[in-house]
N, C-alpha and C. Protein backbone atom coordinates (compact mmCIF):
# COMPACT_ATOMS: atom_id res chain seq x y z
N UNK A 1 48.77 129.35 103.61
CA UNK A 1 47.96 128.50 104.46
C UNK A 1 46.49 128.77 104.15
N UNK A 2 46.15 127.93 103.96
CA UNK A 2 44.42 127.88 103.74
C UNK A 2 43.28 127.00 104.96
N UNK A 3 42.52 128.10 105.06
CA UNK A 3 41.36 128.49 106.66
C UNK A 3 40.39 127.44 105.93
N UNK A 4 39.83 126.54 106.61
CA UNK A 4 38.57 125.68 106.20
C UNK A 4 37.80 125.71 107.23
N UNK A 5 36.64 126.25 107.11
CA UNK A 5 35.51 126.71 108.54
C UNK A 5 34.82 125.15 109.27
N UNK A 6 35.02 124.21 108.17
CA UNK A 6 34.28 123.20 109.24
C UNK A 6 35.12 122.02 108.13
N UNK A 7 34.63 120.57 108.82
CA UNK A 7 35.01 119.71 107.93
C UNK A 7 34.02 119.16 107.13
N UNK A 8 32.83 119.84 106.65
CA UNK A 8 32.04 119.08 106.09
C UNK A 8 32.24 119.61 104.76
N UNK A 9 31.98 118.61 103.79
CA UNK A 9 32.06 118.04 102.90
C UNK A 9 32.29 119.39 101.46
N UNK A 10 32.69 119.41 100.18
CA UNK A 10 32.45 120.51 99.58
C UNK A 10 33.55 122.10 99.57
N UNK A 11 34.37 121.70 100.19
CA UNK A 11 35.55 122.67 99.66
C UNK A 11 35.98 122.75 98.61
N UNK A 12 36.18 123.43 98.03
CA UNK A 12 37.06 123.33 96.82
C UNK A 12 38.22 124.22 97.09
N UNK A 13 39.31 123.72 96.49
CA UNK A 13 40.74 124.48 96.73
C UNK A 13 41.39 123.46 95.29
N UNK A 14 42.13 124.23 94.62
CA UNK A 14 42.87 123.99 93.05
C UNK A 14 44.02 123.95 93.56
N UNK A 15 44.90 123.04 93.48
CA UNK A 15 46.11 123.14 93.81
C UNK A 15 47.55 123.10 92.75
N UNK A 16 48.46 123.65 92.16
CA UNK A 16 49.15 124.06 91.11
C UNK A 16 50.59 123.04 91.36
N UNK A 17 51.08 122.09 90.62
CA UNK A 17 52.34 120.92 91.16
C UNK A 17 53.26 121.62 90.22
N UNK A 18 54.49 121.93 90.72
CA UNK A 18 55.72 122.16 90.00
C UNK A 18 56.36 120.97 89.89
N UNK A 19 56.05 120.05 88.85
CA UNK A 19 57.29 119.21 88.44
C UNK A 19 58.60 119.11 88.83
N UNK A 20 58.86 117.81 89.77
CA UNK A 20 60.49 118.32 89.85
C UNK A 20 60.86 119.08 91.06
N UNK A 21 59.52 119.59 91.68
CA UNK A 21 60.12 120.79 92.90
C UNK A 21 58.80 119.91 93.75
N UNK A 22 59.37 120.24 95.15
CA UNK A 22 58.80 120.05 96.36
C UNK A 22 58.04 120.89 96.50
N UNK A 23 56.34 120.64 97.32
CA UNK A 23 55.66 120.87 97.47
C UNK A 23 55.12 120.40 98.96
N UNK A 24 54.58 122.03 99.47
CA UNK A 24 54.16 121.89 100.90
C UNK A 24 52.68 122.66 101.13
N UNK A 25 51.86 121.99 101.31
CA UNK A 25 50.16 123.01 101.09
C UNK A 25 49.78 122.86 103.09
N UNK A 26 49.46 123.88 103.33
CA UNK A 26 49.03 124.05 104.61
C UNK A 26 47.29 123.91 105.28
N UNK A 27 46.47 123.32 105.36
CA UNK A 27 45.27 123.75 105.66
C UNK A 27 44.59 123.51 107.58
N UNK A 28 44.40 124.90 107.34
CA UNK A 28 43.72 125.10 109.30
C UNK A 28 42.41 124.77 109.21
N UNK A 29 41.80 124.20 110.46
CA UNK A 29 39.96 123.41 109.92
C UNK A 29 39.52 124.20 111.60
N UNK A 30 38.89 124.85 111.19
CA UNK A 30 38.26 125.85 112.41
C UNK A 30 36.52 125.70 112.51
N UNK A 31 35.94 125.91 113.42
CA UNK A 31 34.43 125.61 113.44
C UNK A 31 34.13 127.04 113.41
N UNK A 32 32.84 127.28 113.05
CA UNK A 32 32.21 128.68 112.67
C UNK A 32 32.30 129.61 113.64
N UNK A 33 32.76 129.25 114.95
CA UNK A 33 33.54 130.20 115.46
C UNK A 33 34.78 130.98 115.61
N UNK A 34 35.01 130.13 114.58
CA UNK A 34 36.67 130.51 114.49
C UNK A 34 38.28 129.78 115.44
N UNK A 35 37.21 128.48 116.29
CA UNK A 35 38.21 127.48 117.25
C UNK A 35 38.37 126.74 116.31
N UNK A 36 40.06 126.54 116.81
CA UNK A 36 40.25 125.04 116.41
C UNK A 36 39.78 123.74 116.20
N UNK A 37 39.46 122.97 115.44
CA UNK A 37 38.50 121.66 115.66
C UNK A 37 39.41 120.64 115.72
N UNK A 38 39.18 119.54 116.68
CA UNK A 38 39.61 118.80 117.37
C UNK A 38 40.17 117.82 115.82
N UNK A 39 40.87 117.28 115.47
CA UNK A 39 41.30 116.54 114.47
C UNK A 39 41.78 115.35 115.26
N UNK A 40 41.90 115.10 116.46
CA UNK A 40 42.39 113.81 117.58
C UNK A 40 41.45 112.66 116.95
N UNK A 41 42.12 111.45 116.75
CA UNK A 41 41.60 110.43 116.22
C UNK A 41 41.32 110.32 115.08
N UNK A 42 41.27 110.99 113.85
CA UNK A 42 40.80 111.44 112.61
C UNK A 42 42.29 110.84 111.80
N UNK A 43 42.40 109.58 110.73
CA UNK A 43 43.46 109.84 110.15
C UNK A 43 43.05 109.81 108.75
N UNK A 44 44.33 110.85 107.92
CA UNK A 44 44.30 111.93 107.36
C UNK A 44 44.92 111.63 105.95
N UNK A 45 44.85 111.61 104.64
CA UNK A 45 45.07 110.54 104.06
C UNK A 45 44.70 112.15 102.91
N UNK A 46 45.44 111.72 101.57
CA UNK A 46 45.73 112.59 100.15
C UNK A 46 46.09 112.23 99.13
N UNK A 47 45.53 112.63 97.78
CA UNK A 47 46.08 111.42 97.12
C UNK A 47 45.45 112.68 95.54
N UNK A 48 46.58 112.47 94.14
CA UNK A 48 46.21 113.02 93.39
C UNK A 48 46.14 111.66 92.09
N UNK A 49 44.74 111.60 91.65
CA UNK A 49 44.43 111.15 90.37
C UNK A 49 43.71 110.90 89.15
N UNK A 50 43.60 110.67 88.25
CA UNK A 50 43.34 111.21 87.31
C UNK A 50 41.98 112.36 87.04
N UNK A 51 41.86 113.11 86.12
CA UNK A 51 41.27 113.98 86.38
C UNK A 51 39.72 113.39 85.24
N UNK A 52 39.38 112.39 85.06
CA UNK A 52 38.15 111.92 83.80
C UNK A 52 37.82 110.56 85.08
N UNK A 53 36.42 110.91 84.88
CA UNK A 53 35.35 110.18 85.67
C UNK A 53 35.71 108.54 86.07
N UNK A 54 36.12 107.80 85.17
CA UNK A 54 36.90 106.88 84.79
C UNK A 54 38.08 106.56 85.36
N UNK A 55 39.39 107.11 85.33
CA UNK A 55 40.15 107.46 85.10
C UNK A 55 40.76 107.54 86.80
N UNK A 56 41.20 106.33 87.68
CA UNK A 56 41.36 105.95 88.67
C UNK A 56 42.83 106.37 89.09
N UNK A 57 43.72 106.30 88.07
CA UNK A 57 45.04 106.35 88.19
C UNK A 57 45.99 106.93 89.19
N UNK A 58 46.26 106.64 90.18
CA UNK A 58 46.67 107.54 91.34
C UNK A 58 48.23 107.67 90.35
N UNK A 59 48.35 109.20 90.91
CA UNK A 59 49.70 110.10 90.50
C UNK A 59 50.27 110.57 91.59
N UNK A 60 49.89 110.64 92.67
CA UNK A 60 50.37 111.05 93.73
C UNK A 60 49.83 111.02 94.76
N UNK A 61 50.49 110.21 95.90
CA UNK A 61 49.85 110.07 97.20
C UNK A 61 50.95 111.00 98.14
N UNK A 62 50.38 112.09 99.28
CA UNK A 62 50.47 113.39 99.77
C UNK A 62 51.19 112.56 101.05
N UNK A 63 52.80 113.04 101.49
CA UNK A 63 52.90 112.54 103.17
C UNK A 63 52.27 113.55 103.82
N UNK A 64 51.75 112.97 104.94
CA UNK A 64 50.74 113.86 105.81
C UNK A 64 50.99 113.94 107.21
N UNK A 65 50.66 115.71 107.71
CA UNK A 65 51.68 115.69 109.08
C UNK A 65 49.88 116.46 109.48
N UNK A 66 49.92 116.06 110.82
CA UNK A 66 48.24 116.32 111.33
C UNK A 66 48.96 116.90 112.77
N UNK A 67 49.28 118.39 113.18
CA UNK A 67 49.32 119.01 114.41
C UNK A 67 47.83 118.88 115.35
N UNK A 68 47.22 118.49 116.02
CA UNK A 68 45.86 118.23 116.55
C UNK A 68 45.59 119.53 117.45
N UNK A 69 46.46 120.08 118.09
CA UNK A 69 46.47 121.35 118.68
C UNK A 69 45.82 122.21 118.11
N UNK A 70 46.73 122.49 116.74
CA UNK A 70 46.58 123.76 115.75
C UNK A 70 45.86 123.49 114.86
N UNK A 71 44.85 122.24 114.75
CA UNK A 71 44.16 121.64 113.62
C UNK A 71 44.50 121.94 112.36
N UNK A 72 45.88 121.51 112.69
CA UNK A 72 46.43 122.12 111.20
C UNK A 72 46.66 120.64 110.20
N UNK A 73 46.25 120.27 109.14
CA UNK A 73 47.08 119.34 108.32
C UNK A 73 47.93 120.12 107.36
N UNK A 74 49.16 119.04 107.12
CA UNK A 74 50.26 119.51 106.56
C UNK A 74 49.99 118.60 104.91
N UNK A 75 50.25 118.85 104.15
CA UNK A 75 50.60 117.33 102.86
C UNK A 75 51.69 118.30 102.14
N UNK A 76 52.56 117.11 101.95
CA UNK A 76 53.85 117.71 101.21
C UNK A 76 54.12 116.12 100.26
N UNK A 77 54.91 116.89 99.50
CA UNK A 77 55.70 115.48 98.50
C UNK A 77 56.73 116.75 97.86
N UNK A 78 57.60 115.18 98.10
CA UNK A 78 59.18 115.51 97.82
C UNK A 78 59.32 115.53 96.07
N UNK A 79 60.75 116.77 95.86
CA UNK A 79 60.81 116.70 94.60
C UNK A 79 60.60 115.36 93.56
N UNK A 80 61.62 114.34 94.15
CA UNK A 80 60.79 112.90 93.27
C UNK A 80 60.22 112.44 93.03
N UNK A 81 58.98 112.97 93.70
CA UNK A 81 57.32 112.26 93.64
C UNK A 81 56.70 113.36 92.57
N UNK A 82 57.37 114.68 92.55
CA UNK A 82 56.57 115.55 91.89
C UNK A 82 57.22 115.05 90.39
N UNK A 83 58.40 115.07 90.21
CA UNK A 83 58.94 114.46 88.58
C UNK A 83 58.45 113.39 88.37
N UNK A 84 58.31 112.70 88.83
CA UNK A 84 57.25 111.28 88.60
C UNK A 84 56.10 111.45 87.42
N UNK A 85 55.03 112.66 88.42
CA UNK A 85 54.17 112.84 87.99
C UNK A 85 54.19 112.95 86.31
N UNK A 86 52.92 112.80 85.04
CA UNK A 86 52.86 113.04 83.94
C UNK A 86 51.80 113.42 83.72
N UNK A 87 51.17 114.04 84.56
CA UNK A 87 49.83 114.94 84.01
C UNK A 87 49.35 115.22 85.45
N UNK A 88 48.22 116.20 85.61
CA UNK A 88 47.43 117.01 86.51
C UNK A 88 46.26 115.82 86.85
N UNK A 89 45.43 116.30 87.58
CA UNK A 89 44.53 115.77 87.96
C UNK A 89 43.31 116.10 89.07
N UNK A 90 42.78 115.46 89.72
CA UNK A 90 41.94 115.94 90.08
C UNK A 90 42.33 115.30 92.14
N UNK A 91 42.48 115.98 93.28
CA UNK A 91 42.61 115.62 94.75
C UNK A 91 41.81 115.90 95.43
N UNK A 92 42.06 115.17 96.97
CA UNK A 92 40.87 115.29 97.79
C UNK A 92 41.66 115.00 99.13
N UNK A 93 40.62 115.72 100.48
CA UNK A 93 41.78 115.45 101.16
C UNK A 93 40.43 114.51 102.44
N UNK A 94 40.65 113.31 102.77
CA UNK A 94 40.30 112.59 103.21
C UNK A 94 40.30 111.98 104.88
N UNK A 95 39.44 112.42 105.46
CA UNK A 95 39.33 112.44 106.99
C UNK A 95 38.66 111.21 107.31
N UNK A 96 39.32 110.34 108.37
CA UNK A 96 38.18 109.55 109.08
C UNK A 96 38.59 108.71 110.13
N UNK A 97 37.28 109.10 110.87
CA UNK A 97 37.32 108.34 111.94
C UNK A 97 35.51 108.02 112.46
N UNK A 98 35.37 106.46 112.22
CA UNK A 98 34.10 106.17 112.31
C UNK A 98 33.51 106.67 110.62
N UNK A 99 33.28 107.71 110.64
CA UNK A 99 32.69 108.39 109.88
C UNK A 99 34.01 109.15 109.33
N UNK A 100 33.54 109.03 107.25
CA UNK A 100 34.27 109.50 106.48
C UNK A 100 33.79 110.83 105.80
N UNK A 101 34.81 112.17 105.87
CA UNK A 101 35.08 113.39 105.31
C UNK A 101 35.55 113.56 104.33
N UNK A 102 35.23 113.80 103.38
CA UNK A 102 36.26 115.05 102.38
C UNK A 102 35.67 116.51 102.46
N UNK A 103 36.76 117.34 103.13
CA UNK A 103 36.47 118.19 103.30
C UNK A 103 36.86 119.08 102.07
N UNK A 104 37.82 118.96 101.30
CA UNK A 104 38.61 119.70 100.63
C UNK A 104 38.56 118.64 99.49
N UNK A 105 38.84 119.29 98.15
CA UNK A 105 38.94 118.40 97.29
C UNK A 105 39.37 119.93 95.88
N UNK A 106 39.80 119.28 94.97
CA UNK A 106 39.66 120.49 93.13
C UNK A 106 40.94 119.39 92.25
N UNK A 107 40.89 120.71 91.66
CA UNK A 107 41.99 120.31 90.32
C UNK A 107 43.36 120.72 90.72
N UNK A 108 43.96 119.47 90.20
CA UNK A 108 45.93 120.10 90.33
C UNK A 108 46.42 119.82 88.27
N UNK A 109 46.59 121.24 89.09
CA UNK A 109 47.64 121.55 87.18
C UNK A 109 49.34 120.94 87.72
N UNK A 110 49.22 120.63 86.71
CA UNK A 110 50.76 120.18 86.62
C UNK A 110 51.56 121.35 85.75
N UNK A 111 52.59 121.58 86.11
CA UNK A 111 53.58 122.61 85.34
C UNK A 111 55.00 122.03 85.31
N UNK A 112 54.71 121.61 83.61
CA UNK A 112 55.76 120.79 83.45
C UNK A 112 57.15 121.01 83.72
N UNK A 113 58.24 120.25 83.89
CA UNK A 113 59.56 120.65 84.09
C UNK A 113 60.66 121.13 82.67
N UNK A 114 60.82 121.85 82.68
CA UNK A 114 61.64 121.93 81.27
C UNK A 114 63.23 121.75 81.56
N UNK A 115 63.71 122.33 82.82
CA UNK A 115 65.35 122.66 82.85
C UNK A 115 65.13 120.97 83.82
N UNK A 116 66.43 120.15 83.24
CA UNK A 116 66.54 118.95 83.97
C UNK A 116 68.34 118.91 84.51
């Protein structure tokens, strides 16, 4: 599980895709005190693609589970979405309400599948 102190803008977090295998990334969004921040009304949206400036190609869009209590977001994708995939890229994880966040964003390596 990964702690994010506020939602403003400029996280970086790298995230690693096993081909073929399910994937579940955890992130808690706490204010510089260390409370929970209200995520109520905020929807929550993920998406992995290409990793060159250019290079628009969505490879993977994240299902997303938002606890508002525990300001926790969830993004997972099922083994079939991960075999899909054919290369790494670059994600971001996308907040909004009124006003738009990326709080979190880096690079996803892909690790290809060999045993089928």
């Amino acid at each position: 599980m990964f702690s994010a102190d506020t939602l403003s803008e400029g996280g970086k977090y790298d995230i690693d895709i096993y081909q073929g295998a399910d994937i579940v990334l955890e992130f808690v969004f706490k204010d510089g005190a260390g409370n929970p921040i209200d995520l109520s009304g905020y929807a929550v949206t993920a998406e992995v693609r290409g990793d060159d400036r250019g290079d628009n190609q969505l490879l993977l869009e994240f299902d997303v589970a938002v606890d508002t209590d525990a300001a926790l977001v969830t993004l997972s994708a099922p083994a079939d979405k991960t075999a899909a995939m054919s290369r790494g890229g670059r994600w971001d994880l996308k907040l909004s309400s009124g006003d738009v966040r990326r709080p979190l964003s880096g690079y996803v390596s892909l690790h290809r599948m060999v045993t089928v």
